[in-house]
N, C-alpha and C. Protein backbone atom coordinates (compact mmCIF):
# COMPACT_ATOMS: atom_id res chain seq x y z
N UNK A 1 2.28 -14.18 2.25
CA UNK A 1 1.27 -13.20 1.88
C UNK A 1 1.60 -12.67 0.48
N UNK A 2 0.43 -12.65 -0.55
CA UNK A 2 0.61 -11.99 -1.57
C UNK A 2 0.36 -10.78 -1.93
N UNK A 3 0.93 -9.94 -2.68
CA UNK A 3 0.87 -8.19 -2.50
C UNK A 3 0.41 -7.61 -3.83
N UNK A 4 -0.77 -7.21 -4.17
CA UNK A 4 -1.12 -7.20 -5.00
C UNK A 4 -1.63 -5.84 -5.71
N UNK A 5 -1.02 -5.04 -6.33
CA UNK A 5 -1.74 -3.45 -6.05
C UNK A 5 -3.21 -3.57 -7.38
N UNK A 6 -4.17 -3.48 -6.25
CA UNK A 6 -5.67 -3.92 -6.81
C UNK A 6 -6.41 -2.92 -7.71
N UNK A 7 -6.32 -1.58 -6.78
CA UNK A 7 -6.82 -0.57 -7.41
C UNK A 7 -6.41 0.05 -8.29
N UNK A 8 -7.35 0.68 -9.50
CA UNK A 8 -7.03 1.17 -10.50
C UNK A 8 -5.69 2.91 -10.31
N UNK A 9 -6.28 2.86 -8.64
CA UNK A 9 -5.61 4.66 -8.35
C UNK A 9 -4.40 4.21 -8.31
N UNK A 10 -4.10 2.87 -7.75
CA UNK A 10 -2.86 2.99 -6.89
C UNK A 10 -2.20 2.79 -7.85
N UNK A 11 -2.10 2.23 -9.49
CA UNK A 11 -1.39 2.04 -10.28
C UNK A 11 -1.15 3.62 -10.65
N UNK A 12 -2.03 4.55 -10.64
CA UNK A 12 -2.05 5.77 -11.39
C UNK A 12 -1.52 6.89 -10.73
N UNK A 13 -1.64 6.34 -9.39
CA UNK A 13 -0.65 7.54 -8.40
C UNK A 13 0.55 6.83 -8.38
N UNK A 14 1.04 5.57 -8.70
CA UNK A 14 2.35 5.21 -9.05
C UNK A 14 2.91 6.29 -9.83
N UNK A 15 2.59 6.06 -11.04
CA UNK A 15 2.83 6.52 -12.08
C UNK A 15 3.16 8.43 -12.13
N UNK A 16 2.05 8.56 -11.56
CA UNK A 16 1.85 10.12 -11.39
C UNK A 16 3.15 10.74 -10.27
N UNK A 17 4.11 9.75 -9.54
CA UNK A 17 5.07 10.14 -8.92
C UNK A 17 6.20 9.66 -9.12
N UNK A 18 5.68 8.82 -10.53
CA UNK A 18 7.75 8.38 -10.80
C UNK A 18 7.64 6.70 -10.23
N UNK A 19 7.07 6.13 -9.58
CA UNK A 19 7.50 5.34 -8.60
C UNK A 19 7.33 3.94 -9.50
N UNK A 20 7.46 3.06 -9.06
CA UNK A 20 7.63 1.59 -9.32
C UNK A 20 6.60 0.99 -8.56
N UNK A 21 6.13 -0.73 -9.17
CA UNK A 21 5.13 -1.34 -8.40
C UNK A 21 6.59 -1.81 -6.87
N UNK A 22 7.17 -1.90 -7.44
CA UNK A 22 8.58 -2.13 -6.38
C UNK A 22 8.64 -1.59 -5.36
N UNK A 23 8.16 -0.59 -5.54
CA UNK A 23 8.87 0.59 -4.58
C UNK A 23 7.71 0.56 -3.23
N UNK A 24 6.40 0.48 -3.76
CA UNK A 24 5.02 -0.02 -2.85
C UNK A 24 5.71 -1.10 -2.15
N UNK A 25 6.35 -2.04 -2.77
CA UNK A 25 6.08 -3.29 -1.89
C UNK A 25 7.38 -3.08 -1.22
N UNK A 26 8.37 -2.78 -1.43
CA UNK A 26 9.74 -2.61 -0.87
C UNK A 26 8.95 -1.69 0.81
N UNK A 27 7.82 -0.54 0.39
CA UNK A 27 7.33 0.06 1.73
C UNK A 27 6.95 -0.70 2.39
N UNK A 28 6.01 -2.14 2.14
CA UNK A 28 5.43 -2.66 3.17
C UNK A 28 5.87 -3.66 3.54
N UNK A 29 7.09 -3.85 2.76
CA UNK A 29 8.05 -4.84 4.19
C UNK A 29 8.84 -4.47 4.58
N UNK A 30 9.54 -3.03 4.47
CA UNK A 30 10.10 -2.44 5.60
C UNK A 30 10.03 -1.12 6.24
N UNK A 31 8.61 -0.90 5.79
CA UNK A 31 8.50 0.90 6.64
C UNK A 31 7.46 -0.28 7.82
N UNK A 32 6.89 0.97 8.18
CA UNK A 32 6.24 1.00 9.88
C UNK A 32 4.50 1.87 9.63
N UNK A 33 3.94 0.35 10.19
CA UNK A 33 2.48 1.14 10.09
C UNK A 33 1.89 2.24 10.92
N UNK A 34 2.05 3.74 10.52
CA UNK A 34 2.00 4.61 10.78
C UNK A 34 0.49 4.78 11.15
N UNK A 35 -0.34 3.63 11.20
CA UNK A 35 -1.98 4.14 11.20
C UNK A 35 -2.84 3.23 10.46
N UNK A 36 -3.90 3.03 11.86
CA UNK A 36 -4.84 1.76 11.26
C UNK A 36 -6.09 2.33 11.27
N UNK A 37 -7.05 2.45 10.18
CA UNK A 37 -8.03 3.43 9.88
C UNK A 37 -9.00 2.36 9.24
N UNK A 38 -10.46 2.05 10.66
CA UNK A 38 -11.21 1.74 10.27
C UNK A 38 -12.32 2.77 9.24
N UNK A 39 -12.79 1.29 8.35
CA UNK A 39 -13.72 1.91 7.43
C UNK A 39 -14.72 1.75 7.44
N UNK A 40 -15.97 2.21 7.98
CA UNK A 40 -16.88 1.89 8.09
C UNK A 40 -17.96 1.27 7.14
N UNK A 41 -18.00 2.54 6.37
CA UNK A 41 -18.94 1.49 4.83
C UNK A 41 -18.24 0.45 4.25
N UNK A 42 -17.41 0.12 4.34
CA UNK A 42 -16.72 -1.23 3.55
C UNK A 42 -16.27 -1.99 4.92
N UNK A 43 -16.53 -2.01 6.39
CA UNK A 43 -16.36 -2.77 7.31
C UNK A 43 -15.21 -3.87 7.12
N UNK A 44 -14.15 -2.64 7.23
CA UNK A 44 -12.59 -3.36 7.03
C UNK A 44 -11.88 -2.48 7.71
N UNK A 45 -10.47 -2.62 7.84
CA UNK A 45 -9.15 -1.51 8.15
C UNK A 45 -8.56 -1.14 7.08
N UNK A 46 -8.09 0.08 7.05
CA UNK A 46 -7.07 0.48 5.72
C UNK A 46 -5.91 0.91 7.00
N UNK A 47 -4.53 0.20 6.39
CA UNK A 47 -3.64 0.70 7.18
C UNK A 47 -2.67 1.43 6.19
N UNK A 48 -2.33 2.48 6.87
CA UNK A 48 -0.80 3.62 6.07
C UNK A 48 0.37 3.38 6.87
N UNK A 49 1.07 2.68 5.72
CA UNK A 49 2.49 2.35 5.62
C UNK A 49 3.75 3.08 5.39
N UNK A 50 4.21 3.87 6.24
CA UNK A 50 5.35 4.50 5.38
C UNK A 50 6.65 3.70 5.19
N UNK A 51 7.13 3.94 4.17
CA UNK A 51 8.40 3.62 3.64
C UNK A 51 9.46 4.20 3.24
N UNK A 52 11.05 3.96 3.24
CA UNK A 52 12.15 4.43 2.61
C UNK A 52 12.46 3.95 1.39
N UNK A 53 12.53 4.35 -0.28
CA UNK A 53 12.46 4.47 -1.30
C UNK A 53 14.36 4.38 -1.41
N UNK A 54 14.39 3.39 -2.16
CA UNK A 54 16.15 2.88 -2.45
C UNK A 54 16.78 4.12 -3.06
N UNK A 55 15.72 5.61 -3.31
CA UNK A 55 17.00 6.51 -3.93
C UNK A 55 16.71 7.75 -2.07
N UNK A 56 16.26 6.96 -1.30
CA UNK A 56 16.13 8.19 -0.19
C UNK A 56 14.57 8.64 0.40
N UNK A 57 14.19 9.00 -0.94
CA UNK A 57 13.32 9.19 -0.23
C UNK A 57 12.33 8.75 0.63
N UNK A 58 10.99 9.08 0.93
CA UNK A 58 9.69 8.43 1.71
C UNK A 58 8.22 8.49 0.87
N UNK A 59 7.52 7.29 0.99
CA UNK A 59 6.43 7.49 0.46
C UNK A 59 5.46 6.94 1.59
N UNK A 60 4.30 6.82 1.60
CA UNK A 60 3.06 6.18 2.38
C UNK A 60 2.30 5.45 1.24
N UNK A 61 2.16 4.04 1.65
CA UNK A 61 1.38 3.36 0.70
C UNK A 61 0.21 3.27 1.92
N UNK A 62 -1.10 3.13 1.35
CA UNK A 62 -2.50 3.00 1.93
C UNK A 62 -2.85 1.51 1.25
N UNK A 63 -3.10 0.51 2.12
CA UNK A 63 -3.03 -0.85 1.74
C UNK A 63 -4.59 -1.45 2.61
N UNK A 64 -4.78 -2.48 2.23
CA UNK A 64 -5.82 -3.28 2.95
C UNK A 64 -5.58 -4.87 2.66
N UNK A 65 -5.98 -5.76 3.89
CA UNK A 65 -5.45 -6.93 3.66
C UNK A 65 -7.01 -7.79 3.55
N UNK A 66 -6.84 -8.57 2.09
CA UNK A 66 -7.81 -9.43 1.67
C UNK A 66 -7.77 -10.93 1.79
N UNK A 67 -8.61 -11.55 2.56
CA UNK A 67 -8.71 -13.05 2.33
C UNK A 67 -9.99 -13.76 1.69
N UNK A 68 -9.05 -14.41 0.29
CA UNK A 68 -10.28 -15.37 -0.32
C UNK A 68 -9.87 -16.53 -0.09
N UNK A 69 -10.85 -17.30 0.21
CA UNK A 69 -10.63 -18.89 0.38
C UNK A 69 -9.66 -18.91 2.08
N UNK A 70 -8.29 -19.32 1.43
CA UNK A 70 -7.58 -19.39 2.23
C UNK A 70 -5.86 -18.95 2.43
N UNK A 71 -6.18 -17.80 1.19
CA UNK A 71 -5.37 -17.15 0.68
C UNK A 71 -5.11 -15.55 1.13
N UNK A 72 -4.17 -14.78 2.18
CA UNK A 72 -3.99 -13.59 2.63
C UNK A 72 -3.88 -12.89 1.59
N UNK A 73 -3.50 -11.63 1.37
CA UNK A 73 -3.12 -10.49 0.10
C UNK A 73 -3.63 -9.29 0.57
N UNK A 74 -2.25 -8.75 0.29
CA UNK A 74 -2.57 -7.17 0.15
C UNK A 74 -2.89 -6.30 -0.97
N UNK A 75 -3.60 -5.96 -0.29
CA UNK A 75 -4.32 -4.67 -1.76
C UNK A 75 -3.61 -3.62 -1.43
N UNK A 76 -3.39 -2.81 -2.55
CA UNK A 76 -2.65 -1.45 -2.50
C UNK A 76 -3.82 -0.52 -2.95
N UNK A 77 -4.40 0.26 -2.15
CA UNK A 77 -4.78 1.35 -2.72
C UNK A 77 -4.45 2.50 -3.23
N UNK A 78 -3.62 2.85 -2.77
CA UNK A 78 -2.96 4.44 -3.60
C UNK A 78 -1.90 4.46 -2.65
N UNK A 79 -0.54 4.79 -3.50
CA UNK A 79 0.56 5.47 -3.04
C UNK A 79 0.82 6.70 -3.34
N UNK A 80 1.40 7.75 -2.12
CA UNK A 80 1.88 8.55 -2.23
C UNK A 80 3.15 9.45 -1.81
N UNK A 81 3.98 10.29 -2.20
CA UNK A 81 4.82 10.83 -1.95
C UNK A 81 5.28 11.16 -0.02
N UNK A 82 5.78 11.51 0.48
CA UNK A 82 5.85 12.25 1.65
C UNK A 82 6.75 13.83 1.83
């Protein structure tokens, strides 16, 4: 699976907390999906991921998983602090 942070927020709430594109993906292969939140107008799931951050702390990344062709990927929508 490829991990891809798509949205323009999720780069900008990176940023806006210090964090790394690293640090997103380090959450979603080893925190725990805390919550699967269908979306109705865009008829998909957004799931929230929390994670442990290599200096301690926790963040929640909000992700959605895209398939083109025959290709999986995660979208990152916005990360944030905990």
């Amino acid at each position: 699976m490829i991990i891809w942070p798509l949205m323009t927020q999720s780069g900008q709430s990176l940023m806006d907390d210090y964090l790394a594109p690293d640090d997103a993906i380090r959450a979603i292969f080893n925190g725990i999906i805390i919550k699967r939140q269908w979306e109705n107008q865009e008829g998909e799931y957004k799931y929230l991921i929390q994670g442990r951050l290599a200096t301690g702390g926790e963040i929640v990344v909000v992700a959605k998983i895209e398939q083109i062709e025959q290709v999986e990927w995660t979208a990152i929508i916005t990360v944030y602090m905990v």
